[in-house]
C-alpha atoms as a PDB file:
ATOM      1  CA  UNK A   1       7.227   4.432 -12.414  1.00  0.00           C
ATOM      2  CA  UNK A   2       7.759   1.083 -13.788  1.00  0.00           C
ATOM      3  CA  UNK A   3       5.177  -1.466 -12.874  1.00  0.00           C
ATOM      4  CA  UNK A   4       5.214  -5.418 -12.896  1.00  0.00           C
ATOM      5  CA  UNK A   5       2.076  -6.921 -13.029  1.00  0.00           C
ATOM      6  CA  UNK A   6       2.274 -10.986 -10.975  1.00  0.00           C
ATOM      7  CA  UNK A   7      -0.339 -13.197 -12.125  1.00  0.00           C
ATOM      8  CA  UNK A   8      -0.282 -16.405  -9.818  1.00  0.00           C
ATOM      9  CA  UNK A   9      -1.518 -19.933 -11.506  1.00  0.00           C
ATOM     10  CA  UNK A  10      -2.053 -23.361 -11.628  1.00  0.00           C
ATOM     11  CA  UNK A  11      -3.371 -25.695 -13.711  1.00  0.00           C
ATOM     12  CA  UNK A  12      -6.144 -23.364 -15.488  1.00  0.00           C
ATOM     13  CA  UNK A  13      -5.102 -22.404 -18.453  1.00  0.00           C
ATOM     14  CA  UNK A  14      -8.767 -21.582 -19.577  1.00  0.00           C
ATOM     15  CA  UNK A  15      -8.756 -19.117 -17.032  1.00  0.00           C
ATOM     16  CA  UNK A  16      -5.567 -18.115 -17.436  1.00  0.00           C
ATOM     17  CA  UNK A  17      -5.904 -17.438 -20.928  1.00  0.00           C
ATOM     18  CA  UNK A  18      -9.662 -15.290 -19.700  1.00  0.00           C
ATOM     19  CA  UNK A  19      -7.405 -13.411 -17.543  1.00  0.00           C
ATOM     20  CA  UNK A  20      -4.365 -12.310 -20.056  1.00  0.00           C
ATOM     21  CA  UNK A  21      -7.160 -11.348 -22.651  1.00  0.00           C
ATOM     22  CA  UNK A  22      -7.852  -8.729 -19.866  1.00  0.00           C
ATOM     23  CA  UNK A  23      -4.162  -6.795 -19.843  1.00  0.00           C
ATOM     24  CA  UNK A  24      -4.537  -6.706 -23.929  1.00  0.00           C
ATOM     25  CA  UNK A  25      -7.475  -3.657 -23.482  1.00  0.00           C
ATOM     26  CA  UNK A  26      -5.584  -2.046 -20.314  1.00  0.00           C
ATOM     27  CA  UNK A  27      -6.181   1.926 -20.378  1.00  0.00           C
ATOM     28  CA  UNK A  28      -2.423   1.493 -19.315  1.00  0.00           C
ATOM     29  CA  UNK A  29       0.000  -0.379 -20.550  1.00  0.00           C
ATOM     30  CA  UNK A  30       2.851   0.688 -19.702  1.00  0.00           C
ATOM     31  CA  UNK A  31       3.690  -2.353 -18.000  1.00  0.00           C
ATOM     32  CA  UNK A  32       5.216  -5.879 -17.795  1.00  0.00           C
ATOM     33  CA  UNK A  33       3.795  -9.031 -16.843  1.00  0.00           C
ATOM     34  CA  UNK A  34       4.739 -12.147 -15.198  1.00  0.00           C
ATOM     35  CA  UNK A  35       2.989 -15.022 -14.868  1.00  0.00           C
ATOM     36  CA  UNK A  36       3.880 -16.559 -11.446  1.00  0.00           C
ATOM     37  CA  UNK A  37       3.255 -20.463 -12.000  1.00  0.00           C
ATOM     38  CA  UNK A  38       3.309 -22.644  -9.366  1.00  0.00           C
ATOM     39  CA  UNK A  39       3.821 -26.116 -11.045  1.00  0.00           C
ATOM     40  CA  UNK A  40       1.348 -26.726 -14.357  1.00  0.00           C
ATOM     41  CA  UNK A  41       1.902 -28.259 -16.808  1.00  0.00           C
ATOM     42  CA  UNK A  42       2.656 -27.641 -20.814  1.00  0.00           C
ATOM     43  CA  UNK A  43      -0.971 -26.319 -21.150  1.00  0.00           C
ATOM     44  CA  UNK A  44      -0.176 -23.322 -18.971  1.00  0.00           C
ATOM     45  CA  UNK A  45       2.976 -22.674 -20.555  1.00  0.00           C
ATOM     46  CA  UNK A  46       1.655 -22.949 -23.898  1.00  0.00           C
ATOM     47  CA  UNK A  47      -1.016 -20.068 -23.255  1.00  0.00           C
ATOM     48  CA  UNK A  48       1.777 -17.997 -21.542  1.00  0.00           C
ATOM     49  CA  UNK A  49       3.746 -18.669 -25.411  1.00  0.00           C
ATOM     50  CA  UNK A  50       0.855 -17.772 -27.438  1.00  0.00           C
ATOM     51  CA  UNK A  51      -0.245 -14.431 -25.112  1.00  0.00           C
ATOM     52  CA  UNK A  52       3.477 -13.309 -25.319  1.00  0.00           C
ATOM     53  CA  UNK A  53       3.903 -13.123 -28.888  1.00  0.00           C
ATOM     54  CA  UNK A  54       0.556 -10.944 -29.658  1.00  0.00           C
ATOM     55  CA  UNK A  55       1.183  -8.559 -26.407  1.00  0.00           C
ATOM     56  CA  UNK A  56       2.514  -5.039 -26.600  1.00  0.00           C
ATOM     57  CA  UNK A  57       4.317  -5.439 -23.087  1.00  0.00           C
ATOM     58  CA  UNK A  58       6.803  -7.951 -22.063  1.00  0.00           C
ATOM     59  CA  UNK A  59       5.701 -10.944 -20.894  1.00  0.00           C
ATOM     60  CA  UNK A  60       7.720 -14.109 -18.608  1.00  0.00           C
ATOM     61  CA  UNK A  61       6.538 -17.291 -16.765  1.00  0.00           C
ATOM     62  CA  UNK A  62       8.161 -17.572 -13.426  1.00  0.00           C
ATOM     63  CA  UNK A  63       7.748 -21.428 -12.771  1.00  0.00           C
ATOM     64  CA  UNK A  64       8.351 -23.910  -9.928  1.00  0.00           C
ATOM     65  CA  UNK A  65       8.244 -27.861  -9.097  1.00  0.00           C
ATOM     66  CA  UNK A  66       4.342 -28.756  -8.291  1.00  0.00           C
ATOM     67  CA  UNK A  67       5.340 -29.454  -4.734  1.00  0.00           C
ATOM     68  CA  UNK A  68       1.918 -28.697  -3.054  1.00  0.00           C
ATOM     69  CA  UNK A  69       0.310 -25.248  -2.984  1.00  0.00           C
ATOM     70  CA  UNK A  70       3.039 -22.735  -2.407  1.00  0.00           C
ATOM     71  CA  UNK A  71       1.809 -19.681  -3.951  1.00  0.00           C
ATOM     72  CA  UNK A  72       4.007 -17.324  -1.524  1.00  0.00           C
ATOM     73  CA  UNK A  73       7.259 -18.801  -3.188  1.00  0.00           C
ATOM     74  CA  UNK A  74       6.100 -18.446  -6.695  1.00  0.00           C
ATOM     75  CA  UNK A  75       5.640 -14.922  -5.648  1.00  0.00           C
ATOM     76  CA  UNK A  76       8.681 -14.602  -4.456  1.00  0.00           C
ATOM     77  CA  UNK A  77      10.595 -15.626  -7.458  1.00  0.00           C
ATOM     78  CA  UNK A  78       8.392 -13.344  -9.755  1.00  0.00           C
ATOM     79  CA  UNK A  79       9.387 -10.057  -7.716  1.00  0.00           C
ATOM     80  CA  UNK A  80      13.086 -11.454  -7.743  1.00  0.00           C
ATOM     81  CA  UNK A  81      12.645 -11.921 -11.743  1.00  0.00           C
ATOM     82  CA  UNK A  82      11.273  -8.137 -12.279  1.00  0.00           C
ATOM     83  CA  UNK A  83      13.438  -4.927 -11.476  1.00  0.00           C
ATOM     84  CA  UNK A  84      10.151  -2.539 -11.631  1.00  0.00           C
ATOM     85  CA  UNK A  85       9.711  -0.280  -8.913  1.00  0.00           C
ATOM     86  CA  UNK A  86       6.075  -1.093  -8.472  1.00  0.00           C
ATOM     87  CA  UNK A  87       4.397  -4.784  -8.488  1.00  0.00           C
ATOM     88  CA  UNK A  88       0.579  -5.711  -8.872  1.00  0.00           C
ATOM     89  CA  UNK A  89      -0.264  -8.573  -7.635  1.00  0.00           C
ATOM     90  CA  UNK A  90      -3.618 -10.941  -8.984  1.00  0.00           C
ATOM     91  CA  UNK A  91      -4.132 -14.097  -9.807  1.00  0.00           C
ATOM     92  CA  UNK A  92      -4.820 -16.090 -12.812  1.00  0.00           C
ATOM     93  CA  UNK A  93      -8.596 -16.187 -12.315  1.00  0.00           C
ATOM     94  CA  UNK A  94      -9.335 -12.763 -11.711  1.00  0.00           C
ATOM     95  CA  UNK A  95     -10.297 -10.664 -15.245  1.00  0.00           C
ATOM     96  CA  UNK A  96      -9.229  -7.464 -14.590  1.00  0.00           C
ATOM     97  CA  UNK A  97     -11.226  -4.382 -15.416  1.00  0.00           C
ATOM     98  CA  UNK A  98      -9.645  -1.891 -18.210  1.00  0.00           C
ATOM     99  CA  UNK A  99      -8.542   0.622 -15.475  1.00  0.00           C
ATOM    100  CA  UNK A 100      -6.721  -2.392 -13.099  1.00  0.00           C
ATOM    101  CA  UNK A 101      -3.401  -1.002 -13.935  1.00  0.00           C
ATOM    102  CA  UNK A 102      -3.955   2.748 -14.182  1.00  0.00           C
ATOM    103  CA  UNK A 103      -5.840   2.913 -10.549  1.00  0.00           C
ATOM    104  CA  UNK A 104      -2.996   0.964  -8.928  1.00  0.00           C
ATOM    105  CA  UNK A 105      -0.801   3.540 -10.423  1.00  0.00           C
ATOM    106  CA  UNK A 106      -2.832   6.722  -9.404  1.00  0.00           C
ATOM    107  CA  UNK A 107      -3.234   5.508  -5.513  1.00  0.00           C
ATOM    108  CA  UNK A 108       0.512   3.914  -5.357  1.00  0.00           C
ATOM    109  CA  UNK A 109       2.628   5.778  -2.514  1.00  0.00           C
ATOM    110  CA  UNK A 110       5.660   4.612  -1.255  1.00  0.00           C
ATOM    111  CA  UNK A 111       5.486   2.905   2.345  1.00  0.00           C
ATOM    112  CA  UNK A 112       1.927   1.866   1.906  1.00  0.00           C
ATOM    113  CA  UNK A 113       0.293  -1.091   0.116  1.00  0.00           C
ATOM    114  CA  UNK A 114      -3.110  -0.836  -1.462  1.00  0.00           C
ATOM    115  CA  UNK A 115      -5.536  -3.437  -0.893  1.00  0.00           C
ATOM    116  CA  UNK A 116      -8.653  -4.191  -3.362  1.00  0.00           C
ATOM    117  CA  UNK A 117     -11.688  -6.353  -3.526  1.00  0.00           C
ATOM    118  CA  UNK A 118     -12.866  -8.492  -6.824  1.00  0.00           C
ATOM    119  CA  UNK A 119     -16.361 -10.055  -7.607  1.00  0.00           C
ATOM    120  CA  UNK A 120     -17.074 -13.667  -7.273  1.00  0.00           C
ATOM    121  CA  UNK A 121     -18.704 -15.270 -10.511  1.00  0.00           C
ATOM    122  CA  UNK A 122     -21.415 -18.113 -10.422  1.00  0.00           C
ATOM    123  CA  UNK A 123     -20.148 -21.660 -11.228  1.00  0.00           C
ATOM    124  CA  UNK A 124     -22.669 -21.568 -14.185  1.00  0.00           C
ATOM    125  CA  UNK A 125     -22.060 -18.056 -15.209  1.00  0.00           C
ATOM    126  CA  UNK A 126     -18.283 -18.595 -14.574  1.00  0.00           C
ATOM    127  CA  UNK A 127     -18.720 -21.617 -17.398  1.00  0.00           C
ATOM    128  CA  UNK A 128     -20.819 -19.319 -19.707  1.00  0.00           C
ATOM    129  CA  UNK A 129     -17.806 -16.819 -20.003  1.00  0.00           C
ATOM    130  CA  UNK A 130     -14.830 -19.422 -20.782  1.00  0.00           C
ATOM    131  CA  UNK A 131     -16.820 -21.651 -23.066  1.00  0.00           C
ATOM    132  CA  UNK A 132     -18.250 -18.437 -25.111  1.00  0.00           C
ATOM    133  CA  UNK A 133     -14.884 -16.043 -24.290  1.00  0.00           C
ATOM    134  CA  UNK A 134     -17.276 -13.287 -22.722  1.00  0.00           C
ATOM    135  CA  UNK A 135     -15.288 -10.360 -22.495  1.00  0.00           C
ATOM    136  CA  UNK A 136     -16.283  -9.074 -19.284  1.00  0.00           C
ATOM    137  CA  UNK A 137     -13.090  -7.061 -18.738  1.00  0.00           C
ATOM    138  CA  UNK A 138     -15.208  -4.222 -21.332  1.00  0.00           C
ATOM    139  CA  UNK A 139     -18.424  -4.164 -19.485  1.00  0.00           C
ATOM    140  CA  UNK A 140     -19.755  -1.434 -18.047  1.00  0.00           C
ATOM    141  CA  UNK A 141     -21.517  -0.971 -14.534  1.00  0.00           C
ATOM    142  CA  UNK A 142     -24.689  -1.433 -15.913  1.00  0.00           C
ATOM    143  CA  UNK A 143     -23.939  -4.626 -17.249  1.00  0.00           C
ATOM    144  CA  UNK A 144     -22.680  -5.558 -14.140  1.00  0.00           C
ATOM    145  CA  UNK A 145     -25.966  -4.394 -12.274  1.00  0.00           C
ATOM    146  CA  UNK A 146     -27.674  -6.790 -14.940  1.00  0.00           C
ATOM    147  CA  UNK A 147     -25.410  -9.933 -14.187  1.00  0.00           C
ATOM    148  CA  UNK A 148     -26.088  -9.077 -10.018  1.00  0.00           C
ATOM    149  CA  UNK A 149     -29.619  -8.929 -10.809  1.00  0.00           C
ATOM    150  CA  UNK A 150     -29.361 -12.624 -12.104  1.00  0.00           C
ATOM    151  CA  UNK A 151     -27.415 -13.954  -9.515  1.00  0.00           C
ATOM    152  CA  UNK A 152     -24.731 -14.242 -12.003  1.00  0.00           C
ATOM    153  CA  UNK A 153     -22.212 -12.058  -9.951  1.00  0.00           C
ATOM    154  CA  UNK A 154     -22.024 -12.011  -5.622  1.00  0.00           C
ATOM    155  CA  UNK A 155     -21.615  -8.242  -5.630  1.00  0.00           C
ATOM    156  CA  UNK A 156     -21.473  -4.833  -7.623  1.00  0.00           C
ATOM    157  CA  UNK A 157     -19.964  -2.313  -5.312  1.00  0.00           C
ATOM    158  CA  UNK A 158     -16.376  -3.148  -5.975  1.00  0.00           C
ATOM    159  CA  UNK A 159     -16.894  -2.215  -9.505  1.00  0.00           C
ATOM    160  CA  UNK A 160     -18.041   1.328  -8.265  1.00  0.00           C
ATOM    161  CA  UNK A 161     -15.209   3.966  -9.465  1.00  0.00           C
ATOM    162  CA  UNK A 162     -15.216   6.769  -6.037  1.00  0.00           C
ATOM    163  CA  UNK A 163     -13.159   9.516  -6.080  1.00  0.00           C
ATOM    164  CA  UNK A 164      -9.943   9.315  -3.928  1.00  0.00           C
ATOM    165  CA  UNK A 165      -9.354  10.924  -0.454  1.00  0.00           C
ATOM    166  CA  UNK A 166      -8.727  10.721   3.464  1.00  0.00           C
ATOM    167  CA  UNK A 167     -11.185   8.205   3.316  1.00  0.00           C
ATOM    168  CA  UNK A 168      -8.927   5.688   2.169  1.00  0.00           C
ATOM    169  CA  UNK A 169      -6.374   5.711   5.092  1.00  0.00           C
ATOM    170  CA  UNK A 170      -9.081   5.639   7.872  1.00  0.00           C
ATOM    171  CA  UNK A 171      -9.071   1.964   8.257  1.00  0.00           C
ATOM    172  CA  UNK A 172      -4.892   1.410   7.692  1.00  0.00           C
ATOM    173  CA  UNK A 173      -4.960  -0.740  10.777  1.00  0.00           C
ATOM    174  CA  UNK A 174      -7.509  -3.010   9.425  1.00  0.00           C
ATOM    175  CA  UNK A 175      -5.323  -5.016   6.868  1.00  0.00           C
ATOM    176  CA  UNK A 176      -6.057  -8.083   7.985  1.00  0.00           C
ATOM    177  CA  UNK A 177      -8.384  -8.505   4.819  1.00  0.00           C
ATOM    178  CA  UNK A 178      -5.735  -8.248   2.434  1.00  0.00           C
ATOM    179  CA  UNK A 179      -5.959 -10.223  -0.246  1.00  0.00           C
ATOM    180  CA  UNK A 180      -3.543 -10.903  -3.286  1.00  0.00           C
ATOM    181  CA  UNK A 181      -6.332 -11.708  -5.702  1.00  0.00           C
ATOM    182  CA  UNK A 182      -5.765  -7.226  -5.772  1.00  0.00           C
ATOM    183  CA  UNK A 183      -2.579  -6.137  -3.960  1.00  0.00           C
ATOM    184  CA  UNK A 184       0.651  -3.772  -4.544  1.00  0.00           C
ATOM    185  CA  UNK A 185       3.455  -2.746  -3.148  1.00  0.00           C
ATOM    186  CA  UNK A 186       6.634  -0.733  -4.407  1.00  0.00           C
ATOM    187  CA  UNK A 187       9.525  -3.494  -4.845  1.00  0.00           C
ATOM    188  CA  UNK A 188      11.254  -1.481  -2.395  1.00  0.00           C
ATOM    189  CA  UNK A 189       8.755  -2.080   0.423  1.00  0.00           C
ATOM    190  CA  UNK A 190       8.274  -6.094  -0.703  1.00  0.00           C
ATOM    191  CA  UNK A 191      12.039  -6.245  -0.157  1.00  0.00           C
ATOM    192  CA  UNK A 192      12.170  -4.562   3.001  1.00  0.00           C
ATOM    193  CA  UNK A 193       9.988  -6.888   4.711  1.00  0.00           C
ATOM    194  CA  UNK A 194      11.801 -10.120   2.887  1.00  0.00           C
ATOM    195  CA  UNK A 195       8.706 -10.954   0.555  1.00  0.00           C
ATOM    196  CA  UNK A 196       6.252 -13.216   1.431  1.00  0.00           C
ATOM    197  CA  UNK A 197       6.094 -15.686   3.817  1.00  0.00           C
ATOM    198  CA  UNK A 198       7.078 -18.616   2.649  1.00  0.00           C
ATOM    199  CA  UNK A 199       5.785 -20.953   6.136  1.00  0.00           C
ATOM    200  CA  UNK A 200       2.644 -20.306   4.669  1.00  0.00           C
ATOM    201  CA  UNK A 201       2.353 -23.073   2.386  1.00  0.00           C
ATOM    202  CA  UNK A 202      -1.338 -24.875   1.419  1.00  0.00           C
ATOM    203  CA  UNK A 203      -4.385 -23.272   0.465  1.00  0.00           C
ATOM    204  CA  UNK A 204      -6.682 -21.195   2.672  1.00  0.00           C
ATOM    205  CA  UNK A 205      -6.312 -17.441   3.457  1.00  0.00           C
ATOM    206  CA  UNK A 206      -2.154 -17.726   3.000  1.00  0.00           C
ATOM    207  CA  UNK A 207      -2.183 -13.893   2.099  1.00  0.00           C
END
């Protein structure tokens, strides 16, 4: 199963360039990635230049006109730039953890989308790991339990591996919390329903 990996931006490219570090360590990389950029400028595209030439994957940047937050669009065009049959959606200030890739992979079925959580960072820790390049996307769940401790981190049960089953599928109805921050689909599926919606345009809970 071929699987695109959509990382939506704009205008961080410290972040950004946080968040690419993370696919560079993936357990799985048997992938291709697309940054999904919805109007910044030569900084962004400049780390998208420099990631592509050390990764092991392909790499693109999917841009648009900076007409306003339109992050369903930009979405859009990345999953009409990629033929994969599976797409992972995130966003370009969400590190991923090693195993992002190869747990979407595992728990992807046809006809269903999977849903995740992430963990909010301080503003001061947040500074602390793009000013010193802290590479979170290695630590373990102890380290985590440390940052929590400090207030450095909002929560530590996302980052809590369980084992899959039945469990997963009792809430299906609920998927009203779906967020793209952690999302995937097969292309198939994304096509079937025509995408995104596009209406939704200007931030606050578009997904």
């Amino acid at each position: 199963m071929r699987i695109a990996v959509i990382v939506t931006t704009y205008n961080r490219p410290d972040a950004l360039e946080a968040v690419l570090e993370g696919y560079l360590t993936q357990t799985d990389p048997d992938f291709e990635l697309i940054v999904a950029d919805d109007g910044s400028g030569d900084a962004t595209r400049a780390v998208v230049e420099r990631f592509a030439a050390r990764a092991r994957f392909p790499v693109r940047h999917v841009w648009q006109d900076d007409q306003g937050f339109r992050a369903a669009a930009i979405r859009n065009k990345a999953v009409a730039a990629t033929d994969a049959d599976y797409v992972l959606f995130t966003d370009g200030d969400c590190i991923p953890a090693r195993d992002f890739v190869s747990q979407h992979r595992r728990l992807a079925e046809a006809g269903w989308f999977l849903s995740a959580n992430r963990v909010l960072l301080s503003e001061r820790f947040t500074r602390e790991v793009l000013e010193q390049h802290l590479p979170i996307h290695r630590w373990g769940l102890g380290r985590w339990l440390l940052a929590w401790l400090r207030r450095d981190v909002n929560r530590w049960l996302p980052l809590v591996r369980l084992p899959d089953g039945a469990f997963r599928k009792r809430g299906a109805a609920r998927w009203e919390g779906a967020k793209t921050c952690n999302l995937s689909a097969t292309r198939a599926d994304l096509l079937r329903v025509n995408g995104l919606d596009e209406r939704y345009a200007g931030w606050g809970l578009e997904d």
